[in-house]
PDB file of N, CA and C in Angstrom:
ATOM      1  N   UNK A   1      98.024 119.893  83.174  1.00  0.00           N
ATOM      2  CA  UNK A   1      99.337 119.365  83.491  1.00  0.00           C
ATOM      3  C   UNK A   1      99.456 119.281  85.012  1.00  0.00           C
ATOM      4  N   UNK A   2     100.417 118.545  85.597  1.00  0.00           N
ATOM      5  CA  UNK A   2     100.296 118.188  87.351  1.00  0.00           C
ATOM      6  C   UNK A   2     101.974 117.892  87.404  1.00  0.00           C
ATOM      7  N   UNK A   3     102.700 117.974  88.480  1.00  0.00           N
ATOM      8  CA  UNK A   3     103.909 117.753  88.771  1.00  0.00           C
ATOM      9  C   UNK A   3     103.904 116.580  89.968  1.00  0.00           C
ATOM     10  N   UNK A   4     105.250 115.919  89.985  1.00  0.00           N
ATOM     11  CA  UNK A   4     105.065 114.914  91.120  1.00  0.00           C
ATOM     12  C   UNK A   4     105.680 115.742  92.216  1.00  0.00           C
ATOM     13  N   UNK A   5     105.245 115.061  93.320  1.00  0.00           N
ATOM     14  CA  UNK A   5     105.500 115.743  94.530  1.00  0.00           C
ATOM     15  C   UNK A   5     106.656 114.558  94.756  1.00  0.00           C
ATOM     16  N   UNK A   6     106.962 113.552  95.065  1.00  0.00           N
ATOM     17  CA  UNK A   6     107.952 112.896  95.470  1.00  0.00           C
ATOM     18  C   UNK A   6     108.274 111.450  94.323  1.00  0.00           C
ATOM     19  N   UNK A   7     109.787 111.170  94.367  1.00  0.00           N
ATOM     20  CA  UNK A   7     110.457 110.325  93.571  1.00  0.00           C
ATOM     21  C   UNK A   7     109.473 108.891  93.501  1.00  0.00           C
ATOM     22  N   UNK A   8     109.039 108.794  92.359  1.00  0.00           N
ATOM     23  CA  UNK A   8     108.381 107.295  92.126  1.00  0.00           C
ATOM     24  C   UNK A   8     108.890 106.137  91.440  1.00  0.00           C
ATOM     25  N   UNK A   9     108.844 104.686  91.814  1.00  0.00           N
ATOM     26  CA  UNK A   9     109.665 104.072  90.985  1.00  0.00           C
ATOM     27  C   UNK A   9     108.746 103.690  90.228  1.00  0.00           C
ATOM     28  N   UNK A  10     109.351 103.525  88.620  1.00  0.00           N
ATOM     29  CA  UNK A  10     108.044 103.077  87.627  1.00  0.00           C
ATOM     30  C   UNK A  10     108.290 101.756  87.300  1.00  0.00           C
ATOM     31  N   UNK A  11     107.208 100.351  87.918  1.00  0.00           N
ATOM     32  CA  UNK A  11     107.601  99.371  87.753  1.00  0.00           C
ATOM     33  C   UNK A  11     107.309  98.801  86.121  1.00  0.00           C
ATOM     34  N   UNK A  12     108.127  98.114  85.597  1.00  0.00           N
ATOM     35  CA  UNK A  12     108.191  97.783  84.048  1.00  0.00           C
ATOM     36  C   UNK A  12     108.539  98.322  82.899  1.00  0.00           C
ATOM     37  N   UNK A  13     109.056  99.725  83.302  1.00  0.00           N
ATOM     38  CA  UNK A  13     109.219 100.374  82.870  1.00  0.00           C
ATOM     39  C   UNK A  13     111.035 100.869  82.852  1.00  0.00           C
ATOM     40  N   UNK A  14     111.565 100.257  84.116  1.00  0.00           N
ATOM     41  CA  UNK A  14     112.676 100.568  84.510  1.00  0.00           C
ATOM     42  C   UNK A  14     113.748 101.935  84.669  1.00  0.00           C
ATOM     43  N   UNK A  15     112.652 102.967  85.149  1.00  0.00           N
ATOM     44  CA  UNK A  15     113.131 104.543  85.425  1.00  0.00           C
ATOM     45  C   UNK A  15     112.411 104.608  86.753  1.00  0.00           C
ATOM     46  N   UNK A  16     112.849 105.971  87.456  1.00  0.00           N
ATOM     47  CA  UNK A  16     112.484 106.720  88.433  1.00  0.00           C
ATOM     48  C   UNK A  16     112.068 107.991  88.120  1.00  0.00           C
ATOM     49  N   UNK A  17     110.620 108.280  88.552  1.00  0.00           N
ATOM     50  CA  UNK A  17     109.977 109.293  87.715  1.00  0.00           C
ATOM     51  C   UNK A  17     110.739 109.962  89.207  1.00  0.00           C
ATOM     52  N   UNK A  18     111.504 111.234  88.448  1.00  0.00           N
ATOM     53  CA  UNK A  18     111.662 112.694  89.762  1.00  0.00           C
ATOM     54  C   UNK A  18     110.518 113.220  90.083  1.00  0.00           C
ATOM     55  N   UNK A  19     111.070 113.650  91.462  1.00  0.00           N
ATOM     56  CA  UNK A  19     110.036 114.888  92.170  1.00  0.00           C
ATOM     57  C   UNK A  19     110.174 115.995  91.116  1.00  0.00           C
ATOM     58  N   UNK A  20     109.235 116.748  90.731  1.00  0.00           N
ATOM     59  CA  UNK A  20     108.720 117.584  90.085  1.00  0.00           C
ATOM     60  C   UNK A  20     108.917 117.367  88.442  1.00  0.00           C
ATOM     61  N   UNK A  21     108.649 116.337  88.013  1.00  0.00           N
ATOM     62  CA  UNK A  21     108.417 116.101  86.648  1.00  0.00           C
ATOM     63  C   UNK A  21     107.383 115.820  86.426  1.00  0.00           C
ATOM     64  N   UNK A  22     107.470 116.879  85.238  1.00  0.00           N
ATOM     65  CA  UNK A  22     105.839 117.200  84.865  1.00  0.00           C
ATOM     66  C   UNK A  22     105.054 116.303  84.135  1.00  0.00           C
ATOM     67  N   UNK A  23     103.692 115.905  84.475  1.00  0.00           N
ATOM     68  CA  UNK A  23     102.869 114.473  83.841  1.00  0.00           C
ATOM     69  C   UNK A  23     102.156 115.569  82.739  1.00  0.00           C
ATOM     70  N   UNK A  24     102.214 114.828  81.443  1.00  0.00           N
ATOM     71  CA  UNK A  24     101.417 115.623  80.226  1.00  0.00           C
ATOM     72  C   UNK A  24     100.556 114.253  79.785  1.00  0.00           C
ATOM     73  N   UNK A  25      99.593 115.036  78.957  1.00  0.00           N
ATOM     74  CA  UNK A  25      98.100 113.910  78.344  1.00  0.00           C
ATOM     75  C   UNK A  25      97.822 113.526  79.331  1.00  0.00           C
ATOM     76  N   UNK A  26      96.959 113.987  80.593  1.00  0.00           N
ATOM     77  CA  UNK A  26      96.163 113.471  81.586  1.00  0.00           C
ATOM     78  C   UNK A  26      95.082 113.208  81.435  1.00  0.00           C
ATOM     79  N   UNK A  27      94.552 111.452  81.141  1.00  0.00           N
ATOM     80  CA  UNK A  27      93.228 111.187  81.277  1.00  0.00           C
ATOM     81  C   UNK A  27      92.797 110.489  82.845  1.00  0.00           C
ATOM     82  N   UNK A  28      91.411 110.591  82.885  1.00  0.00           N
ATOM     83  CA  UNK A  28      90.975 109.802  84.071  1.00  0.00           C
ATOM     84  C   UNK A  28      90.800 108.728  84.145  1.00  0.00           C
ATOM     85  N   UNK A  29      90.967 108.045  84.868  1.00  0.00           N
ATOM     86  CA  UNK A  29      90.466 106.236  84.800  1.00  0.00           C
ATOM     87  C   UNK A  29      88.960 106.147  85.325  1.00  0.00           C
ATOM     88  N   UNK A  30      88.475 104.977  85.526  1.00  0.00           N
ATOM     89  CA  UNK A  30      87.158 104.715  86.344  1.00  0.00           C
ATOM     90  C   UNK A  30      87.617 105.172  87.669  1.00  0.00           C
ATOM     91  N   UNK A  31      88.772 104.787  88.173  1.00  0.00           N
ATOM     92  CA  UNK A  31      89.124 105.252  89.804  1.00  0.00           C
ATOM     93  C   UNK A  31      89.289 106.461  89.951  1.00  0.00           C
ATOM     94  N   UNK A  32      88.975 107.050  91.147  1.00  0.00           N
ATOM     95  CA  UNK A  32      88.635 108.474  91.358  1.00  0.00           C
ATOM     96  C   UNK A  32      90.318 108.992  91.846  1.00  0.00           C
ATOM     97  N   UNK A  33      90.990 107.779  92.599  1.00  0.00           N
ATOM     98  CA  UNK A  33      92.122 108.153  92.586  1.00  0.00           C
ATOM     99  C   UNK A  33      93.389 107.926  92.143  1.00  0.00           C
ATOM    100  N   UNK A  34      93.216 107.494  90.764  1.00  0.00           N
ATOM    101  CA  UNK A  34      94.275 107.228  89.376  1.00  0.00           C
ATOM    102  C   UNK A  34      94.033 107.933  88.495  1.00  0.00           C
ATOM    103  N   UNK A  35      95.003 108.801  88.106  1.00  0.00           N
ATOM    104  CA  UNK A  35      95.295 109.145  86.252  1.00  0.00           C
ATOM    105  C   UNK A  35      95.940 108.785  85.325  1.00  0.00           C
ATOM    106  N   UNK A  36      95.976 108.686  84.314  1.00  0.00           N
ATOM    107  CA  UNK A  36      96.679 108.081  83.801  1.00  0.00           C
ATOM    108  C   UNK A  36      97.705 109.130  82.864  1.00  0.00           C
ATOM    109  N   UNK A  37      99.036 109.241  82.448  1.00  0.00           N
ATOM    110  CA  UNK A  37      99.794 110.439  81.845  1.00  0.00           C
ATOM    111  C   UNK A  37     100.471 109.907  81.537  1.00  0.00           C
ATOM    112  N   UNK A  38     101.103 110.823  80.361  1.00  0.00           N
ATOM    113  CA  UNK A  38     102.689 110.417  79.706  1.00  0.00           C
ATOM    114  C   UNK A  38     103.591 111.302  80.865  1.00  0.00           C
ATOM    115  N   UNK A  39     104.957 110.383  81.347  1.00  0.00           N
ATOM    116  CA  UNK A  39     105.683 110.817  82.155  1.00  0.00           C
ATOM    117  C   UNK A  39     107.317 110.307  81.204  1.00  0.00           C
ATOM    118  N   UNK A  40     108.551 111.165  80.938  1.00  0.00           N
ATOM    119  CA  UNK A  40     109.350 110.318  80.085  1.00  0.00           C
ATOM    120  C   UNK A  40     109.073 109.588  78.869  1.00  0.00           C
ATOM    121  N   UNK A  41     107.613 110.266  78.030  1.00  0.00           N
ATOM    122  CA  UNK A  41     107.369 109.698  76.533  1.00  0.00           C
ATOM    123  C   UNK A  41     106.714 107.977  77.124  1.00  0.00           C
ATOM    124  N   UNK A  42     106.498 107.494  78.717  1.00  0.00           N
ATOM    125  CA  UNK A  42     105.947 106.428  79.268  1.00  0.00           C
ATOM    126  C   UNK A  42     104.395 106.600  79.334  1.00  0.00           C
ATOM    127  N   UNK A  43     103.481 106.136  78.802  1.00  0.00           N
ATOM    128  CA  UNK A  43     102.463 106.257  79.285  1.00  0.00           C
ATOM    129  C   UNK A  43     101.717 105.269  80.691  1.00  0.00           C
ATOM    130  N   UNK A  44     101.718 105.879  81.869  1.00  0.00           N
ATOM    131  CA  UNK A  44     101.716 105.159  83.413  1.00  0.00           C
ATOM    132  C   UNK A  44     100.157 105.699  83.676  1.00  0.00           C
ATOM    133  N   UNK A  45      99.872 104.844  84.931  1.00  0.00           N
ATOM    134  CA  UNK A  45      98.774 105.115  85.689  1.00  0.00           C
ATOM    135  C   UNK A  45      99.182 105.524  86.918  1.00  0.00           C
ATOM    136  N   UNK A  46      99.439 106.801  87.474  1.00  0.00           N
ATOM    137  CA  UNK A  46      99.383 107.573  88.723  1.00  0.00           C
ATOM    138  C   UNK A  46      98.653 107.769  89.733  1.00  0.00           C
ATOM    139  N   UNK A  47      99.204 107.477  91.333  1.00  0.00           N
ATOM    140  CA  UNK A  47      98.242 107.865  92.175  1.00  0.00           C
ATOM    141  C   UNK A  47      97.600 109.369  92.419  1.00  0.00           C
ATOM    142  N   UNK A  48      96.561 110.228  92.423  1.00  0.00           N
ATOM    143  CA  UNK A  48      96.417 111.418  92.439  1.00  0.00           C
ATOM    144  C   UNK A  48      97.075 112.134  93.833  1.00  0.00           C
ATOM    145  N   UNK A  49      97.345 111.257  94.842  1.00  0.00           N
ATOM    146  CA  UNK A  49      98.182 111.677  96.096  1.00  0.00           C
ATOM    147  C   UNK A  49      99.521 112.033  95.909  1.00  0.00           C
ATOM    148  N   UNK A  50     100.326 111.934  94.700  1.00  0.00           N
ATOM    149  CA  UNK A  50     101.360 111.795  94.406  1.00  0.00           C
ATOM    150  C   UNK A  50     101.589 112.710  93.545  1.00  0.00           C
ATOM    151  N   UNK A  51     100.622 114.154  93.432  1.00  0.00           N
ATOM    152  CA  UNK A  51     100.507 114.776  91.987  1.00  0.00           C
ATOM    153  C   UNK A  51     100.286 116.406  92.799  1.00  0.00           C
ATOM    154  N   UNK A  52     100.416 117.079  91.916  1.00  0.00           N
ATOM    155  CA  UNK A  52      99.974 118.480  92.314  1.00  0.00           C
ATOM    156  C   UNK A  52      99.644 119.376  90.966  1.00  0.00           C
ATOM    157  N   UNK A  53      98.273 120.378  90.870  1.00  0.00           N
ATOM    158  CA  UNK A  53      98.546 120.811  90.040  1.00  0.00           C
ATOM    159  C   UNK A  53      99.377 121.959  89.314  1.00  0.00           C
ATOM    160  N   UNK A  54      99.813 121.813  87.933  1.00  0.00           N
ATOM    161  CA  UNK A  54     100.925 122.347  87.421  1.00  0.00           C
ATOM    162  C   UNK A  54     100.435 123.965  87.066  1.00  0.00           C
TER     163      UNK A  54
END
């Protein structure tokens, strides 16, 4: 599990993921610096700069 460090807007999705809401089901992508998680029951692709672990 990983928490966000600062407010993200989620495009297409139409929410604002908060600072410290927690990302669950973290898989990796091919990119070393994207994950991908359910955030709000959303499943998004995250920058890992934007994450901390939980």
């Amino acid at each position: 599990m990983a928490t966000l460090i600062r407010d993200l807007p989620v495009k297409g999705a139409g929410f604002t993921a908060k600072r410290g809401t927690a990302v669950r089901n973290i898989s990796l992508t091919g990119n070393p610096e994207q994950i991908e998680g359910r955030v709000n029951g959303v499943r998004i692709v995250l920058l890992t700069k934007y994450l901390k672990k939980a």
